[in-house]
Every structure is written in C-alpha cells, then in structure tokens.
N, C-alpha and C. Protein backbone atom coordinates (compact mmCIF):
# COMPACT_ATOMS: atom_id res chain seq x y z
N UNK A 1 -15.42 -1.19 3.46
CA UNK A 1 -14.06 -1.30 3.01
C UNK A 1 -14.02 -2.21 1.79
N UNK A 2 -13.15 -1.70 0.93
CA UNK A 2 -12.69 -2.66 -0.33
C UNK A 2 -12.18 -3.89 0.05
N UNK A 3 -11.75 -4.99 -1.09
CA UNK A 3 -11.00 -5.62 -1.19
C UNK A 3 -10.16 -5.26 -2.60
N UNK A 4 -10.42 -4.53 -3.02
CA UNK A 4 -10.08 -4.39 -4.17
C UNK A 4 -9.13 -2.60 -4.36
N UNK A 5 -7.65 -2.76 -5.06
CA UNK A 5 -6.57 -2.09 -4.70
C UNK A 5 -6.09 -1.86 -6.28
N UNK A 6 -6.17 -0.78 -7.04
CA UNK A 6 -6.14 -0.93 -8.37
C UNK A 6 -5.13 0.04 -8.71
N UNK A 7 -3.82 -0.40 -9.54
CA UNK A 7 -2.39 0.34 -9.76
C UNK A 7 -2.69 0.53 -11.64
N UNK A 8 -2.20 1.33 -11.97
CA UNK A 8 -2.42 1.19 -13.86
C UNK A 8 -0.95 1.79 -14.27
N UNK A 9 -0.55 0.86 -14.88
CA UNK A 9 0.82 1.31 -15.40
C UNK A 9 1.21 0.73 -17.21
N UNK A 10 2.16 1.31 -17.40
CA UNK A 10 2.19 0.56 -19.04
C UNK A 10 3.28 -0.41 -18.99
N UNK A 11 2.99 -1.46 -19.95
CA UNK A 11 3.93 -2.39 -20.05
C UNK A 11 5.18 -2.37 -20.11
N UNK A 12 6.32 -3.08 -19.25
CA UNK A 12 7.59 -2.81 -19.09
C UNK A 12 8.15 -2.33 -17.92
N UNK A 13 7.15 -1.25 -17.43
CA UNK A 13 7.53 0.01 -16.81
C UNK A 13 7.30 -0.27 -15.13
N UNK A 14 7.78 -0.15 -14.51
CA UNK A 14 7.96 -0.14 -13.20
C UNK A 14 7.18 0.57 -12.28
N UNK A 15 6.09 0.34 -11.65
CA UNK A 15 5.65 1.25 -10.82
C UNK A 15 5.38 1.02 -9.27
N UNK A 16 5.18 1.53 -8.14
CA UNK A 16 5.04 1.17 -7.03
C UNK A 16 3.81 2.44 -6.71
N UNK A 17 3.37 1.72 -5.92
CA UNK A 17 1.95 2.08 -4.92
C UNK A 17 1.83 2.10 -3.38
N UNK A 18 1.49 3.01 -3.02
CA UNK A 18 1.65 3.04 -1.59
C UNK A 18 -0.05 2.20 -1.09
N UNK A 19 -0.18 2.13 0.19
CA UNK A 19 -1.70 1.58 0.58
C UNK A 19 -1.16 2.11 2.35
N UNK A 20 -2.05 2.93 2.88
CA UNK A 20 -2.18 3.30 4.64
C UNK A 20 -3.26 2.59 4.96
N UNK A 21 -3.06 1.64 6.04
CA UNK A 21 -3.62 1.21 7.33
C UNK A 21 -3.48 1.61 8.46
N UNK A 22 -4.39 2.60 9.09
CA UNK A 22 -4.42 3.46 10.37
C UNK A 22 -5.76 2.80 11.00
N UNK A 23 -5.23 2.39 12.19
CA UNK A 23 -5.98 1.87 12.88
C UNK A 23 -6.50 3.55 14.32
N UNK A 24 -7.69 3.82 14.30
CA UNK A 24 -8.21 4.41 15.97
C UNK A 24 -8.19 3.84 16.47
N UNK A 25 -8.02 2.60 16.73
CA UNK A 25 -7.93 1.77 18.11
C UNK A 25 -7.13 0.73 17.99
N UNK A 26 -6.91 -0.34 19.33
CA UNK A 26 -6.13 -1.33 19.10
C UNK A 26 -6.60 -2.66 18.05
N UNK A 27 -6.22 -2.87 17.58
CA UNK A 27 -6.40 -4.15 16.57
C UNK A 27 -5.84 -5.38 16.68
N UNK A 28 -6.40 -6.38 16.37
CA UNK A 28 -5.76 -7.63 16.21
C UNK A 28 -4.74 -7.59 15.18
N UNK A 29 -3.41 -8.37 14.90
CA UNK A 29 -2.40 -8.34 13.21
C UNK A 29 -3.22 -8.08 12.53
N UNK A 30 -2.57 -7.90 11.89
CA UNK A 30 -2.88 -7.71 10.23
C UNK A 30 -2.04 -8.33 9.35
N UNK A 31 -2.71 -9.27 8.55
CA UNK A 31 -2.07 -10.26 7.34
C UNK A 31 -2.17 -9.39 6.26
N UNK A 32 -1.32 -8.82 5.56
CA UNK A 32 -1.05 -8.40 4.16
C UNK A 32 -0.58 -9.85 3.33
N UNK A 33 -1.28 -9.94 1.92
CA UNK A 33 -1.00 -10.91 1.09
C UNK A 33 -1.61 -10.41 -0.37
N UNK A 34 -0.26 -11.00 -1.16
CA UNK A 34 -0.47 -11.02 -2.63
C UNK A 34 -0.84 -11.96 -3.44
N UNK A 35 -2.17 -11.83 -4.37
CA UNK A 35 -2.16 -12.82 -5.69
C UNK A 35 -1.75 -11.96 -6.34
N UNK A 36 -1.99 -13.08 -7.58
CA UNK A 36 -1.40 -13.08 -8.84
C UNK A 36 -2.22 -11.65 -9.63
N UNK A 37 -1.36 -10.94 -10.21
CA UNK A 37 -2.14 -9.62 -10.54
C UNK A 37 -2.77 -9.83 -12.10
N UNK A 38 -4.08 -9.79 -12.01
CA UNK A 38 -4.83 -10.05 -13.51
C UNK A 38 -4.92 -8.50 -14.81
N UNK A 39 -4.60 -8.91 -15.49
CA UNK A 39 -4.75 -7.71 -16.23
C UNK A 39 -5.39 -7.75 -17.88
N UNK A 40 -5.58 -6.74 -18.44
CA UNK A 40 -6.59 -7.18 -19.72
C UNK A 40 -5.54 -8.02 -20.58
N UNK A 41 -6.31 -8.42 -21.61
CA UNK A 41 -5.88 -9.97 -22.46
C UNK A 41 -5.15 -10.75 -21.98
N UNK A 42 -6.10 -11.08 -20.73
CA UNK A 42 -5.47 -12.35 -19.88
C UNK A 42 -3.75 -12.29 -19.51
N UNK A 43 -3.73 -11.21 -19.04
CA UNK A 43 -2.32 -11.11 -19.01
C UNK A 43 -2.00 -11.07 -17.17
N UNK A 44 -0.76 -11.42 -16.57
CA UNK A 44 -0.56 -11.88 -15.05
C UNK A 44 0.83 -11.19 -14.67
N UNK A 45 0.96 -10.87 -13.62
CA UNK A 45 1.76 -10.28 -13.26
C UNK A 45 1.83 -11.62 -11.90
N UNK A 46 2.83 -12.77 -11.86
CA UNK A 46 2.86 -13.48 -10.79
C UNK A 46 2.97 -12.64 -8.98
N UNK A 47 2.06 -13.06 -8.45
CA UNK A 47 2.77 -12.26 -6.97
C UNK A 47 4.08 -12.56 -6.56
N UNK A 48 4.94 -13.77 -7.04
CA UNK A 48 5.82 -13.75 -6.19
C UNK A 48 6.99 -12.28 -6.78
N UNK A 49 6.55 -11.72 -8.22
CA UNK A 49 6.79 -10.30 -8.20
C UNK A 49 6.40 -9.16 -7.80
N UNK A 50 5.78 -9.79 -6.45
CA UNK A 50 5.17 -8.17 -6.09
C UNK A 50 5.95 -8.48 -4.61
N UNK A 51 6.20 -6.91 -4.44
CA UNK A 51 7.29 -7.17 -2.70
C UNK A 51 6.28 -5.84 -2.25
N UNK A 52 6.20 -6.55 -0.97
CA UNK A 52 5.29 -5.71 0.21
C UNK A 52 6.04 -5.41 0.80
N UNK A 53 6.24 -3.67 1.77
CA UNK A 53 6.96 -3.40 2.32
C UNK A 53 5.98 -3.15 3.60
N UNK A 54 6.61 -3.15 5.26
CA UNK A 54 5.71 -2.72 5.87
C UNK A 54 6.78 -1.35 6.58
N UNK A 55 6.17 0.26 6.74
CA UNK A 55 6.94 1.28 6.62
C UNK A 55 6.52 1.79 8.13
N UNK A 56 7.20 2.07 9.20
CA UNK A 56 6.71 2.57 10.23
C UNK A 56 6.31 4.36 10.58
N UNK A 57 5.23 4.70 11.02
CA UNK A 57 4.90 6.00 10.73
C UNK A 57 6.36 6.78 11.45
N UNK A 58 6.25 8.11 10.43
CA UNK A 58 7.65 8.92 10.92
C UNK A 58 6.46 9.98 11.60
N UNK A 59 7.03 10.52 12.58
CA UNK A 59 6.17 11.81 13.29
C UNK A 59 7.48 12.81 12.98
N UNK A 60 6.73 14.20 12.25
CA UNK A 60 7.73 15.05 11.99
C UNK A 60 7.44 16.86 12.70
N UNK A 61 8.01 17.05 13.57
CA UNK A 61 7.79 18.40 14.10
C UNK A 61 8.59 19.65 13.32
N UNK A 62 7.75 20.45 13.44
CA UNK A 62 8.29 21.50 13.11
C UNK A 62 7.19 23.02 12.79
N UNK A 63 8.12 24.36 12.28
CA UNK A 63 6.70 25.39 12.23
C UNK A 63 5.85 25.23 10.74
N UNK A 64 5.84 24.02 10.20
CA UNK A 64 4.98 23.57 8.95
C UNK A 64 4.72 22.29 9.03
N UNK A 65 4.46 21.82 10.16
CA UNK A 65 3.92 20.79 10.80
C UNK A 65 3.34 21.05 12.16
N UNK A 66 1.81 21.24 12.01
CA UNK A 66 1.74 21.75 13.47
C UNK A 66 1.80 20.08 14.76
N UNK A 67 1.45 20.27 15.47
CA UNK A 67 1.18 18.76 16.29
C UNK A 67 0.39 17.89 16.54
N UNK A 68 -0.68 18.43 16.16
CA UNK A 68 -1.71 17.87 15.74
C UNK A 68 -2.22 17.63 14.51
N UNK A 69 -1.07 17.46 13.47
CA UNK A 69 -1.44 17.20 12.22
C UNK A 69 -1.58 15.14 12.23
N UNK A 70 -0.79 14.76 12.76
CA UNK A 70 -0.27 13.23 12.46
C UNK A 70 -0.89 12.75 13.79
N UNK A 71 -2.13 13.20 14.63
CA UNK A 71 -2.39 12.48 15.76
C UNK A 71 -3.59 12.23 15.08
C-alpha cells in the first residue's frame, strides 16, 4: 500500500478527489489526516484547506445492478 495520494489540477481551479477504503474484514479505526499539500516551485496548499469527507456505502438494487455487484 501507498502513502502517497496524487490530485493535479491548475491554479485557481477547484478540484476534488475521491479515495475508497474497503476493508474484507473487521478492522481497527481508521485515522484519515491532512498535511500541507507540496507542489512545484515550492508552492503549498495549507491542509487546513483541505476538507475530508467520510461517505457511507449506498447499496443500490436493481435489473442493472445485479447483487452481487457491491458484496
């Protein structure tokens, strides 16, 4: 596994990134945390501008979803 999570966007411009953590088995928490985002010519994006969301899985049925797609 990485530690490393890499977004590329142009200056100004707004972008968001998704990241899935699927656990097969039970797990201990999980700490999500942000630094400071480094970028070329020493340039920073502070973390306290970055917002983490945590999104709970949706299970969706239907005849273009079979049921065993999301298990």
């Amino acid at each position: 596994m990485s530690n490393t999570f890499t977004v590329k966007t142009t200056p100004g411009e707004f972008e968001s990134a998704g990241l899935v953590l699927r656990a097969w088995q039970t797990v201990e928490p999980v700490n999500i945390s942000v630094a400071d985002l480094n970028g070329p010519s020493d340039s920073i994006i502070p973390a306290a501008a970055v917002d983490v969301y945590v999104v709970k899985e949706w299970y969706k049925r239907g005849p273009n979803f079979p049921d065993d797609l999301y298990r």
